[in-house]
C-alpha atoms as a PDB file:
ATOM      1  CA  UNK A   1     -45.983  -8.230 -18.647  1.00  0.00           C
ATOM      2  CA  UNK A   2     -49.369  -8.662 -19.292  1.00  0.00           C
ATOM      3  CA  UNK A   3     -49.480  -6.643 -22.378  1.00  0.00           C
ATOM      4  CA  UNK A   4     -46.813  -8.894 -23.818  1.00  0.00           C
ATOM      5  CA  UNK A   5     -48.343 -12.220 -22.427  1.00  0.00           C
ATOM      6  CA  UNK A   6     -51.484 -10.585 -24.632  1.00  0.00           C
ATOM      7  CA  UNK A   7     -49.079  -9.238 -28.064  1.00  0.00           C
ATOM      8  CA  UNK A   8     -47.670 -12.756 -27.875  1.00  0.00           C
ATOM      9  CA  UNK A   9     -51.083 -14.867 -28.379  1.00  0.00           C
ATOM     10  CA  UNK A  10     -52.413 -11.906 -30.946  1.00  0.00           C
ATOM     11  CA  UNK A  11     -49.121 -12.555 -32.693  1.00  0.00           C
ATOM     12  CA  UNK A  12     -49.395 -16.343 -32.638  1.00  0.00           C
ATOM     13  CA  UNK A  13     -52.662 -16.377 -33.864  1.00  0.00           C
ATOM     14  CA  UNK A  14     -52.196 -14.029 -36.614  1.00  0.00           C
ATOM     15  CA  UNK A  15     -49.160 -15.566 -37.324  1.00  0.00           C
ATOM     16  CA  UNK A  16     -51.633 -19.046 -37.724  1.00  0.00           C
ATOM     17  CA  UNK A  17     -53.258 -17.099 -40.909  1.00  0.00           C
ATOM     18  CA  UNK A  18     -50.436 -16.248 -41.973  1.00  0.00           C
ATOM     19  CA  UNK A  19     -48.757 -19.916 -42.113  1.00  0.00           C
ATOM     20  CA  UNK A  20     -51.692 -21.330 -43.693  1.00  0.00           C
ATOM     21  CA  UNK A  21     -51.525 -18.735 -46.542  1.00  0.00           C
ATOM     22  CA  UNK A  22     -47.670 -19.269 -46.597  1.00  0.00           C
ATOM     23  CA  UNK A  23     -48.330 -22.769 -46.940  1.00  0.00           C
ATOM     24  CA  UNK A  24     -50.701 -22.335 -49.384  1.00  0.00           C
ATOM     25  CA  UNK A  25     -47.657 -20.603 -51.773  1.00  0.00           C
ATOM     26  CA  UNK A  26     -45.455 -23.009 -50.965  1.00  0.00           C
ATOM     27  CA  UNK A  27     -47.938 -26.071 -52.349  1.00  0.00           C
ATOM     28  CA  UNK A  28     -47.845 -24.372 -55.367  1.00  0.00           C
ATOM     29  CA  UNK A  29     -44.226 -23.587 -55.996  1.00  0.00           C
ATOM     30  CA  UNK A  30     -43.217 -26.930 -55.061  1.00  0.00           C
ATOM     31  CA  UNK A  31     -45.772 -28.085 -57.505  1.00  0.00           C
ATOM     32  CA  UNK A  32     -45.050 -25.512 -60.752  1.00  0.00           C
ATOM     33  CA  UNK A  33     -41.836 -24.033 -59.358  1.00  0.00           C
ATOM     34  CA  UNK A  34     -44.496 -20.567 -59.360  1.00  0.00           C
ATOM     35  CA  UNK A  35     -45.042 -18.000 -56.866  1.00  0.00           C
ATOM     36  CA  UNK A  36     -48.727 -17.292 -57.162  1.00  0.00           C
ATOM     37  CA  UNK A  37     -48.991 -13.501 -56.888  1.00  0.00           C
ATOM     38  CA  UNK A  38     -52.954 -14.558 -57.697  1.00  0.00           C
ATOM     39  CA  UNK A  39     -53.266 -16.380 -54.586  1.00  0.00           C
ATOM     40  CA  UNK A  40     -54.660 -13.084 -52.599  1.00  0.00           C
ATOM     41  CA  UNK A  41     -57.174 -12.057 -55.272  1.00  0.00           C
ATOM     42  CA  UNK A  42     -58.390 -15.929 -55.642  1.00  0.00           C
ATOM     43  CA  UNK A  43     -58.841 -15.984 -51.839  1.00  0.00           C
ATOM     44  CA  UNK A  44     -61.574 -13.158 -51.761  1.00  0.00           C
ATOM     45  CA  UNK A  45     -63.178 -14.086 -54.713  1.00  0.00           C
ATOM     46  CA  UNK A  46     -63.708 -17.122 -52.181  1.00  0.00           C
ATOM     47  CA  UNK A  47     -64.685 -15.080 -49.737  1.00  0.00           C
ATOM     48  CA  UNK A  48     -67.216 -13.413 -52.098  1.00  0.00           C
ATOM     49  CA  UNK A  49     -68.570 -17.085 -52.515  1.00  0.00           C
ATOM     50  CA  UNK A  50     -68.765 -17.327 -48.839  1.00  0.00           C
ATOM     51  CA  UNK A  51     -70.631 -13.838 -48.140  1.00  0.00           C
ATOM     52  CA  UNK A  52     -72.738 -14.641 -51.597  1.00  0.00           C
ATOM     53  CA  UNK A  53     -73.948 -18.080 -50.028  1.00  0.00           C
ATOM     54  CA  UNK A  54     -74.335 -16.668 -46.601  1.00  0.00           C
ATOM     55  CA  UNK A  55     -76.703 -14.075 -47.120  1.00  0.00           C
ATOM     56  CA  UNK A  56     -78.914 -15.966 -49.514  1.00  0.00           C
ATOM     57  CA  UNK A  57     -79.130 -19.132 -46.904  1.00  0.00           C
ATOM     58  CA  UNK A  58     -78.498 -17.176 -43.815  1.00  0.00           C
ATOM     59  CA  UNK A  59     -75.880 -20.146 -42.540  1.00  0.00           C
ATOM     60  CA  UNK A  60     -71.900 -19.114 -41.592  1.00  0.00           C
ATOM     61  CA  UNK A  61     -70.794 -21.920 -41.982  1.00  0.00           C
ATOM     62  CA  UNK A  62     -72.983 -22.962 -45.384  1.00  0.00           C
ATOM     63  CA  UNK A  63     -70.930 -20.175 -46.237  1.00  0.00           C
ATOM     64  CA  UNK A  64     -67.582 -21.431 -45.028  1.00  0.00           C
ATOM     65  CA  UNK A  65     -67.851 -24.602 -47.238  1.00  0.00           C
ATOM     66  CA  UNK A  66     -69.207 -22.902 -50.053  1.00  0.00           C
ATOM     67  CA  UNK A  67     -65.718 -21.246 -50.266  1.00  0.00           C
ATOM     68  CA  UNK A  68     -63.496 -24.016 -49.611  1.00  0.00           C
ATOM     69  CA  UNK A  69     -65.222 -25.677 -52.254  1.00  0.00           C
ATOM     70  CA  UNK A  70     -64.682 -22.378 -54.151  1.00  0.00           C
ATOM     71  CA  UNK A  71     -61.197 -22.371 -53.565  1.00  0.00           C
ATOM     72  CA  UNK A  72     -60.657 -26.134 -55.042  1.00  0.00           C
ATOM     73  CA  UNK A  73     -62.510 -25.338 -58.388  1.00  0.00           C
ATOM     74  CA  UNK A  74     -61.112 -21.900 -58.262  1.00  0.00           C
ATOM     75  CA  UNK A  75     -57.627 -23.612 -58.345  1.00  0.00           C
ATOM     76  CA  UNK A  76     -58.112 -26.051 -60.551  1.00  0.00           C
ATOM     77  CA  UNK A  77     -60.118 -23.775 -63.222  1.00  0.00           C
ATOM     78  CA  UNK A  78     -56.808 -21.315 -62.815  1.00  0.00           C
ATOM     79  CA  UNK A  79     -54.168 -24.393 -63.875  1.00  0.00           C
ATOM     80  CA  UNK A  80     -56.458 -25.630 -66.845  1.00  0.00           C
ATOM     81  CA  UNK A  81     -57.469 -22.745 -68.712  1.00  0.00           C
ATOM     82  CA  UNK A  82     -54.659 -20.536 -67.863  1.00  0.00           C
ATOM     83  CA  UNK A  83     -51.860 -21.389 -66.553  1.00  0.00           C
ATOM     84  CA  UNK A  84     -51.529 -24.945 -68.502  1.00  0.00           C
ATOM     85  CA  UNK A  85     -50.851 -22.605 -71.883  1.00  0.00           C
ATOM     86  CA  UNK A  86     -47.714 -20.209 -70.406  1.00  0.00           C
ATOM     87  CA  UNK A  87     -44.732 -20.359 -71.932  1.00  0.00           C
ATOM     88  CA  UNK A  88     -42.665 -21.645 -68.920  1.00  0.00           C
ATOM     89  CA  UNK A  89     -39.163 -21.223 -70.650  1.00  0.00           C
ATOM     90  CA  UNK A  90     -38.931 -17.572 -68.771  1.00  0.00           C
ATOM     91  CA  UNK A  91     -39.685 -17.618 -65.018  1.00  0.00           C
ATOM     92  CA  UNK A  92     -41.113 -14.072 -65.561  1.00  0.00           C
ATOM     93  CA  UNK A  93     -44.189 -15.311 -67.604  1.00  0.00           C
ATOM     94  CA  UNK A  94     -46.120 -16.899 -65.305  1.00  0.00           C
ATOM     95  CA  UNK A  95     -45.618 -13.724 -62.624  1.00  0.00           C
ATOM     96  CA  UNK A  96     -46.449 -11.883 -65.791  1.00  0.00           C
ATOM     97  CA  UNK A  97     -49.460 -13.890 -66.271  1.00  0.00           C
ATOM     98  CA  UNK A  98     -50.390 -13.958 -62.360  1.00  0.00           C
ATOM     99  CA  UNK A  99     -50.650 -10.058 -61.735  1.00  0.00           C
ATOM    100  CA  UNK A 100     -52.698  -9.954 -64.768  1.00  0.00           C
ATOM    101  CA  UNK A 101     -54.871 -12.671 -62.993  1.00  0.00           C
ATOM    102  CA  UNK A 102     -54.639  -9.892 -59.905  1.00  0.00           C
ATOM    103  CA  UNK A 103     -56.212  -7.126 -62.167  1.00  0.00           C
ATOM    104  CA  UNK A 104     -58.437  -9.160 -63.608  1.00  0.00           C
ATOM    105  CA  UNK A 105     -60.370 -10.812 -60.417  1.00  0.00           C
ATOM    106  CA  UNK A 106     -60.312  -7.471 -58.403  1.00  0.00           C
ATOM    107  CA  UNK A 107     -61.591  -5.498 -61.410  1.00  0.00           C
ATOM    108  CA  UNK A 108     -64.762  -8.658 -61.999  1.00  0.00           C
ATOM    109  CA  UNK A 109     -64.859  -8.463 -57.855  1.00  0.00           C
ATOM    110  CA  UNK A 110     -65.127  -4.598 -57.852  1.00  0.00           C
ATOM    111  CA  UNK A 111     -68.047  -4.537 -60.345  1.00  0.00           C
ATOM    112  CA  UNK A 112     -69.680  -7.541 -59.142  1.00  0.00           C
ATOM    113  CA  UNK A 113     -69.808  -6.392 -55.379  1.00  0.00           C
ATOM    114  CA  UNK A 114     -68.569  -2.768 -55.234  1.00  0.00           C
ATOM    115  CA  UNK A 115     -65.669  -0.961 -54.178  1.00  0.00           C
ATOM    116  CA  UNK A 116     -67.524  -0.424 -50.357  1.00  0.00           C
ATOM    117  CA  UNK A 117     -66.117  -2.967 -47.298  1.00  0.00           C
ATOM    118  CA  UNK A 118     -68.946  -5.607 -46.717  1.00  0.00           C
ATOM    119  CA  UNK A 119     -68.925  -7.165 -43.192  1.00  0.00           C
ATOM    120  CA  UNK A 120     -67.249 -10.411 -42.808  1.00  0.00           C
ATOM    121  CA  UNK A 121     -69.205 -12.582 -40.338  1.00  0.00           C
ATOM    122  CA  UNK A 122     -67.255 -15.151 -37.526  1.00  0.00           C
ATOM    123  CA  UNK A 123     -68.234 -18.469 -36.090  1.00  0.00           C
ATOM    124  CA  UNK A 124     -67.563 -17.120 -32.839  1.00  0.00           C
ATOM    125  CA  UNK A 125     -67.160 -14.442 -30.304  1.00  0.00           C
ATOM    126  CA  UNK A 126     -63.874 -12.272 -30.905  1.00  0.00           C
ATOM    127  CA  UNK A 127     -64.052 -10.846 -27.141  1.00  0.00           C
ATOM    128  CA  UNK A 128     -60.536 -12.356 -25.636  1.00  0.00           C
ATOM    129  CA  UNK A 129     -61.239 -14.644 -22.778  1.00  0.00           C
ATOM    130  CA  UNK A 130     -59.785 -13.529 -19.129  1.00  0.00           C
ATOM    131  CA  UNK A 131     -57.431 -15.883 -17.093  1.00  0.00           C
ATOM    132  CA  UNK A 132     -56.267 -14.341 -13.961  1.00  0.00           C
ATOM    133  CA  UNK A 133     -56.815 -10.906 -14.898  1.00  0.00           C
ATOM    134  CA  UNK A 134     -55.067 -10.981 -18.112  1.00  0.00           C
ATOM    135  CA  UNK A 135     -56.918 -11.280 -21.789  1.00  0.00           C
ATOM    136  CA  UNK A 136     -55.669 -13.950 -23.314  1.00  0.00           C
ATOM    137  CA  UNK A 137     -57.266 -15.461 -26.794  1.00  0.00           C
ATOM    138  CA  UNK A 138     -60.464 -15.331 -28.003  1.00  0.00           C
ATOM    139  CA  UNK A 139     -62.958 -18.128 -28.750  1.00  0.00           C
ATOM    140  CA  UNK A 140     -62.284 -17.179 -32.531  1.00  0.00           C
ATOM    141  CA  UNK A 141     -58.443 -17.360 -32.124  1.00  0.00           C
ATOM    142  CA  UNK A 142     -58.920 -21.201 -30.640  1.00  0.00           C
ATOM    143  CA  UNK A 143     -60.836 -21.998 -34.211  1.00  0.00           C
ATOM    144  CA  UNK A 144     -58.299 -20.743 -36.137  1.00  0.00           C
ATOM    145  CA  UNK A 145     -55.878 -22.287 -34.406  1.00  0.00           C
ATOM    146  CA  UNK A 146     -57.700 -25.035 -34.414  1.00  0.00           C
ATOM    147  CA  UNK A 147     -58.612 -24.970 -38.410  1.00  0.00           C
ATOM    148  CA  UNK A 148     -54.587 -24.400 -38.949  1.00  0.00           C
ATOM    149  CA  UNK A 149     -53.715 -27.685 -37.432  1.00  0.00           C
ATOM    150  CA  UNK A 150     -56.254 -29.423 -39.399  1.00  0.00           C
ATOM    151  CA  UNK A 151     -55.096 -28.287 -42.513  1.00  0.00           C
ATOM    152  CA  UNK A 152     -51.692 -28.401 -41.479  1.00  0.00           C
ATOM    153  CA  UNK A 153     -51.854 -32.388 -39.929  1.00  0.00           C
ATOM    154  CA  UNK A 154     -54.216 -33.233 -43.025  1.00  0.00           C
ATOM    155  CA  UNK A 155     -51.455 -32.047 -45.313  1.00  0.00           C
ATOM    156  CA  UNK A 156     -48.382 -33.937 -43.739  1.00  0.00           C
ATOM    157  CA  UNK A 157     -50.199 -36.717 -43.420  1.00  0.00           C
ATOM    158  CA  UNK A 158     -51.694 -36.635 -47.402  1.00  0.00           C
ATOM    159  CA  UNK A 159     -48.164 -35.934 -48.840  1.00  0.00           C
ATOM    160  CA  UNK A 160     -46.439 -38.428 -46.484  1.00  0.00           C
ATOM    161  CA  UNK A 161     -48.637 -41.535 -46.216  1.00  0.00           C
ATOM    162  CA  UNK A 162     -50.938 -41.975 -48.754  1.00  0.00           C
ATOM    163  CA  UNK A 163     -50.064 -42.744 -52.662  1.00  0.00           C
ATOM    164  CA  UNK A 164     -51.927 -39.509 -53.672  1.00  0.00           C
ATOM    165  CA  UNK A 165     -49.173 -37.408 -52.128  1.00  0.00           C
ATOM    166  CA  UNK A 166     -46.364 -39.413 -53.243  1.00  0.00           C
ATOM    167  CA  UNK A 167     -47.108 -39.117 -56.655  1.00  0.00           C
ATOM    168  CA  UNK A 168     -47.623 -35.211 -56.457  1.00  0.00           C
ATOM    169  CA  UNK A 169     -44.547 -35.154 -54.892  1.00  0.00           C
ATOM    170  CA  UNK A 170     -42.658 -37.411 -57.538  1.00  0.00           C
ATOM    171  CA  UNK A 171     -44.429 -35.410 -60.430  1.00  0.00           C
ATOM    172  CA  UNK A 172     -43.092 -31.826 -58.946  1.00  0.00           C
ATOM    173  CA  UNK A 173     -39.584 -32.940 -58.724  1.00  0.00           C
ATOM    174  CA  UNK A 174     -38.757 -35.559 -61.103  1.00  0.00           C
ATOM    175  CA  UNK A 175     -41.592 -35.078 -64.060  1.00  0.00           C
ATOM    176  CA  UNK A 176     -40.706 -36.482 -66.851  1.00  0.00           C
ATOM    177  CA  UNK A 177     -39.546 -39.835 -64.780  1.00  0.00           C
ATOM    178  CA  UNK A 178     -43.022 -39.609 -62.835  1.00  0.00           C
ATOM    179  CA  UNK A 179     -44.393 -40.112 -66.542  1.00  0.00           C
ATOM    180  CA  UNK A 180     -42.556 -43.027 -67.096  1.00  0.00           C
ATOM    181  CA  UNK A 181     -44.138 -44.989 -63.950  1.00  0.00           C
ATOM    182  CA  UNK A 182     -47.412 -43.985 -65.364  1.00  0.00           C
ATOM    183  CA  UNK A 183     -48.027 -41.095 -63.082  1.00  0.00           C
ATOM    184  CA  UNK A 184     -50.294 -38.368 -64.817  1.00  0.00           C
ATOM    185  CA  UNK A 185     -48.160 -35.743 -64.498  1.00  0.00           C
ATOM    186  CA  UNK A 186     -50.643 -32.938 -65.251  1.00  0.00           C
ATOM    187  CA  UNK A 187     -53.383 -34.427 -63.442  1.00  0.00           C
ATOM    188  CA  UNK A 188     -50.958 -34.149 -60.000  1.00  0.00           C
ATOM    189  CA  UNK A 189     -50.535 -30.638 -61.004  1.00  0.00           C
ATOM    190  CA  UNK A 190     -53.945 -29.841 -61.351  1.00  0.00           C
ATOM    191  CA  UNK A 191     -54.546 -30.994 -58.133  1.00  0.00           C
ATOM    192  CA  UNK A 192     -51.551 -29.422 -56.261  1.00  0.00           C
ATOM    193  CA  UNK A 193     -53.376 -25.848 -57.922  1.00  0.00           C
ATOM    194  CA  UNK A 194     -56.903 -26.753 -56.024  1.00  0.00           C
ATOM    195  CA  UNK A 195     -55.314 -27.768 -52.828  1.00  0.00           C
ATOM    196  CA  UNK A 196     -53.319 -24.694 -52.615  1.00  0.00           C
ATOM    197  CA  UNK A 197     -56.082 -22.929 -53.624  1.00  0.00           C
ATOM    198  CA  UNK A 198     -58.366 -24.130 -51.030  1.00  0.00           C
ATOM    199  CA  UNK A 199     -55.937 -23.388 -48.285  1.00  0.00           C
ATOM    200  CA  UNK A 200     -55.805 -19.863 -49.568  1.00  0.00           C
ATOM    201  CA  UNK A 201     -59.402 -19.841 -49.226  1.00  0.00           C
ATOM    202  CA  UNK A 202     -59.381 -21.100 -45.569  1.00  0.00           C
ATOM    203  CA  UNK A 203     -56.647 -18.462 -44.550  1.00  0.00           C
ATOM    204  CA  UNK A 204     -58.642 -15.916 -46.785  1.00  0.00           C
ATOM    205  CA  UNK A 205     -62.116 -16.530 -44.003  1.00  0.00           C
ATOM    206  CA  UNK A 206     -60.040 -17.057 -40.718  1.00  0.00           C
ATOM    207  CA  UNK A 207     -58.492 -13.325 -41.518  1.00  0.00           C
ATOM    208  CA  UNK A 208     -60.917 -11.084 -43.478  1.00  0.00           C
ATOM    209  CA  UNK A 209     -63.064 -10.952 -40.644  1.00  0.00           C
ATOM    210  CA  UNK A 210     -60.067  -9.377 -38.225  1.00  0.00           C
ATOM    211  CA  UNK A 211     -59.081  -6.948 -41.286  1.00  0.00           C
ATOM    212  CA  UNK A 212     -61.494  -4.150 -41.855  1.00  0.00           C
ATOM    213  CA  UNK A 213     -64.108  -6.290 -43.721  1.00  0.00           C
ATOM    214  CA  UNK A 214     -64.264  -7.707 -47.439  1.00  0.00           C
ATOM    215  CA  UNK A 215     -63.047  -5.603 -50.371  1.00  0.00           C
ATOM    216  CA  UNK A 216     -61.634  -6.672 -53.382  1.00  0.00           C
ATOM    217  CA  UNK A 217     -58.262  -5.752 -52.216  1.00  0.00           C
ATOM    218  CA  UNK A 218     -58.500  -6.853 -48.724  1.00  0.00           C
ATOM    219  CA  UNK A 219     -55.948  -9.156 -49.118  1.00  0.00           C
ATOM    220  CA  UNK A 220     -53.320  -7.499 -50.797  1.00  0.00           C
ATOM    221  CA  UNK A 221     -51.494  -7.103 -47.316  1.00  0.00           C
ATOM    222  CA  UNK A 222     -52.104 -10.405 -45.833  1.00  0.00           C
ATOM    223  CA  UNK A 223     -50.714 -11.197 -49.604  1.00  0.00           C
ATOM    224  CA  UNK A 224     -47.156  -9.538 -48.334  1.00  0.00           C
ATOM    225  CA  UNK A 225     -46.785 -10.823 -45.201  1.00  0.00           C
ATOM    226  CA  UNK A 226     -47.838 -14.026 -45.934  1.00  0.00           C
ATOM    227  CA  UNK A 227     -44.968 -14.328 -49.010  1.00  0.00           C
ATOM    228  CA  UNK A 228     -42.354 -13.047 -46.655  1.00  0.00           C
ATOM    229  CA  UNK A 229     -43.403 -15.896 -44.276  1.00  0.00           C
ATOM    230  CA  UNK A 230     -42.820 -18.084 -46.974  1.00  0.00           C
ATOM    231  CA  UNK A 231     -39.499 -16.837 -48.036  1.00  0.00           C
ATOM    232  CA  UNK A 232     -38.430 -16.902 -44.223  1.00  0.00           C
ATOM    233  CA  UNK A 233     -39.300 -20.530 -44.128  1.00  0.00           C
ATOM    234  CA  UNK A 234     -38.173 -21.563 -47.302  1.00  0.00           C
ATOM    235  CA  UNK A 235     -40.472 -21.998 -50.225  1.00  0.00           C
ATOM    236  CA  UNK A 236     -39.461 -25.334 -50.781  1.00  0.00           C
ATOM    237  CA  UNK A 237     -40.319 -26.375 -46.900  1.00  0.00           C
ATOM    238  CA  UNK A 238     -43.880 -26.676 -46.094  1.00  0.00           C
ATOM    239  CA  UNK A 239     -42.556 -26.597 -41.568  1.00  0.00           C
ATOM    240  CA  UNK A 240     -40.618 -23.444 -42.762  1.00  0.00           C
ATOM    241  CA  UNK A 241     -43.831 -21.952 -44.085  1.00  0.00           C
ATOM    242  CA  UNK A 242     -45.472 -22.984 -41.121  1.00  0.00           C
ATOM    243  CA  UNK A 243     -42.538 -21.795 -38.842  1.00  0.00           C
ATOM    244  CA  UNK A 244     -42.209 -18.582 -41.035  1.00  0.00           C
ATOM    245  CA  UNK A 245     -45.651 -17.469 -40.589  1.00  0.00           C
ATOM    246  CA  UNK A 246     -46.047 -17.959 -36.590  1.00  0.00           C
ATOM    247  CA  UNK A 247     -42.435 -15.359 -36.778  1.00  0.00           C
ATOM    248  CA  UNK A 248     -43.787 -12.746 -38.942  1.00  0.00           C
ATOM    249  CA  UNK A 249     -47.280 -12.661 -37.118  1.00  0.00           C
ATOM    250  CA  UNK A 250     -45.444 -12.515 -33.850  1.00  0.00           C
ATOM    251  CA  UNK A 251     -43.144  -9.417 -35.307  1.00  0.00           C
ATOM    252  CA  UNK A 252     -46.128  -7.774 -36.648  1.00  0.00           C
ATOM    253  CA  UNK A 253     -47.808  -8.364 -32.869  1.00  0.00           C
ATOM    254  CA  UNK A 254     -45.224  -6.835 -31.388  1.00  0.00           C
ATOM    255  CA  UNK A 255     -44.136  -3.963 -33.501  1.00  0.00           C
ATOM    256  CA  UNK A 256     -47.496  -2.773 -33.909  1.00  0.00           C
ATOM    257  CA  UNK A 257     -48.144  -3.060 -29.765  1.00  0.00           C
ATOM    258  CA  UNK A 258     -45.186  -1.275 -29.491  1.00  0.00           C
ATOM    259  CA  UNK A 259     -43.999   0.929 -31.984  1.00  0.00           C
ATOM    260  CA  UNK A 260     -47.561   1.554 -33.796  1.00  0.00           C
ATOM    261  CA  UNK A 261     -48.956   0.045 -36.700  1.00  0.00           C
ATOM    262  CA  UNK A 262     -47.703   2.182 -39.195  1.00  0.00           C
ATOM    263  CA  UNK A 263     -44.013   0.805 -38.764  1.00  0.00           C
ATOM    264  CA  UNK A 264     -44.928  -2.750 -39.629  1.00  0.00           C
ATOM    265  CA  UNK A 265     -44.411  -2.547 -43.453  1.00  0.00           C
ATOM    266  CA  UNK A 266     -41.254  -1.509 -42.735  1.00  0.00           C
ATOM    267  CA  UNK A 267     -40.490  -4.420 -40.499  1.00  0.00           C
ATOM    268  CA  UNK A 268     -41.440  -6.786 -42.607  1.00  0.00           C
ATOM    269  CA  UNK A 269     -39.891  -5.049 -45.636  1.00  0.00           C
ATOM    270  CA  UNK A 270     -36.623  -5.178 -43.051  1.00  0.00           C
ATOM    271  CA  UNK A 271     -37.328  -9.137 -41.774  1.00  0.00           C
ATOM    272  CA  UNK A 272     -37.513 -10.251 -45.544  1.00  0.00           C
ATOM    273  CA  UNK A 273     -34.336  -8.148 -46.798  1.00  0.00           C
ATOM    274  CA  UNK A 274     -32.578  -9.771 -44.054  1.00  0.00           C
ATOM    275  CA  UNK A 275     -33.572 -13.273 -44.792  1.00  0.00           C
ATOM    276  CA  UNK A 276     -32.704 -12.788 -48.253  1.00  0.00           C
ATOM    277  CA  UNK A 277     -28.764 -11.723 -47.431  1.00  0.00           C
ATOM    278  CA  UNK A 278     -28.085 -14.075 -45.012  1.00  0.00           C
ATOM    279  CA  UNK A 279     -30.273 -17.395 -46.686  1.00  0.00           C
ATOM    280  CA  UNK A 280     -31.914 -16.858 -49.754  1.00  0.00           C
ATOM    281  CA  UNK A 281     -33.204 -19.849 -49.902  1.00  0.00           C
ATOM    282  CA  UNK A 282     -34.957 -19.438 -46.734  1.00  0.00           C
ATOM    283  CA  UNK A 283     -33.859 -20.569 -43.039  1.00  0.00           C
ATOM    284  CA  UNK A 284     -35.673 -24.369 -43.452  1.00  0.00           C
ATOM    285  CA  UNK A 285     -34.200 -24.837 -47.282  1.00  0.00           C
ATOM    286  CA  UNK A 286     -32.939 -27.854 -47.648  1.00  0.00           C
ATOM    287  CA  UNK A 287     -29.285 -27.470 -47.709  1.00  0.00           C
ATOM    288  CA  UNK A 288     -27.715 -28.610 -51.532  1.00  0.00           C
ATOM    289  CA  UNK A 289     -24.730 -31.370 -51.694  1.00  0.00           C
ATOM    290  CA  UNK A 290     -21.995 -29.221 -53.426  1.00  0.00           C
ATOM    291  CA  UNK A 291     -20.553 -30.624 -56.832  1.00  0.00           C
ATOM    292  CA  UNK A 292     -16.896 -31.044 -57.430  1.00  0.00           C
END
């Protein structure tokens, strides 16, 4: 029992990662109607930022902002000088266009830094705290749960109560009416880009430093399980994403705990083949009124 009282919170707060960067794919599909397959490579060259920043000022959490603040321009810079100029009459050209975004950001990364891991610092102690004899989470696992449900909360309550978020909202679903109110359509996008991107840069420093350090392809994992999250959830539900990612960190808790970690791709590869039979949209897709 107390080994799965202690898979459970792992799970849950992987699964916390995991629903930020699922989140983070789902800002910018709903924004573009495009699955960032960059997202992953622009969230370590965050991370780069971060250890860059850190070791020349010596402060974590100088660090920390320095790649949030990464992650916006990073975002931003992707939608204006890239992504702004592909041909969107295929939906294969901007995938095209994001692996080669992939190559090109881990090959920079790899002879900026090196193929070697670095060490990837943390606020706080990773030890899990004891109540009653059983380990339960770890001072680090409250932040990140903690840094989720800021992100999270500042997100519902942006695209839900302020005039910002309306308009990004009216721009990714109706655009060319959006343009007629006035709304600057591109501008909207633009920022839906550097939000999603700073998310991804969040998730990118809450779980680098439980992975085996930074590398230019340390996320390429996180990458997979985070997008079947998303496609679990339903990329066109932000609580699906959310919902999505606390699942598949709570399979990957307890397959790993109990069948060994070497049988979790194949979960996940299972979990997401599933999903896609039974509701490709996702299980929180809004369901579509059916035309006569």
């Amino acid at each position: 029992m107390d080994r799965f009282v202690f898979l459970t919170l792992d799970g849950l707060s992987r699964g916390a990662v995991l629903a930020a960067f699922a989140l983070a794919l789902v800002l910018i599909w709903r924004a573009a109607r495009i699955v960032n397959f960059a997202q992953g490579a622009m969230a370590v060259a965050t991370a780069y930022v971060a250890y860059s920043v850190s070791a020349a000022t010596g402060s974590y959490w100088l660090g920390f902002l320095a790649a949030l603040g990464a992650g916006l321009l990073l975002g931003a810079a992707v939608d204006l000088v890239v992504m702004r100029f592909v041909d969107h009459t295929s939906p294969l050209n901007p995938v095209i266009v994001a692996l080669g975004l992939v190559l090109l950001i881990q090959a920079v990364l790899g002879m900026a830094y090196g193929s070697e891991f670095l060490p990837a610092g943390t606020p706080f102690s990773r030890n899990p705290l004891t109540v009653g004899g059983v380990a339960v989470l770890s001072p680090y696992d409250l932040f990140v749960f903690a840094a989720v449900a800021v992100v999270v909360v500042g997100l519902a309550w942006t695209f839900t109560r302020t005039a910002v978020g309306l308009r990004m909202r009216a721009a990714a679903f109706a655009p060319e009416v959006s343009r007629l109110l006035g709304v600057n359509v591109g501008g909207m996008l633009t920022l839906g880009w550097a939000l999603a991107s700073g998310v991804g840069a969040l998730a990118g420093m809450l779980v680098i430093p439980t992975e085996l350090g930074l590398h230019p392809h340390a996320m390429d994992l996180v990458f997979v399980s985070a997008f079947t999250a998303a496609v679990v959830g339903g990329l066109d539900s932000p609580p699906g994403a959310v919902v999505g990612g606390l699942a598949v960190g709570l399979l990957l808790s307890y397959v790993s705990g109990y069948a060994g970690s070497d049988v979790t791709p194949l979960a996940v590869l299972v979990l997401l083949l599933t999903v896609l039979l039974v509701r490709p949209a996702g299980l929180f897709a809004p369901v579509a009124a059916r035309r006569v």
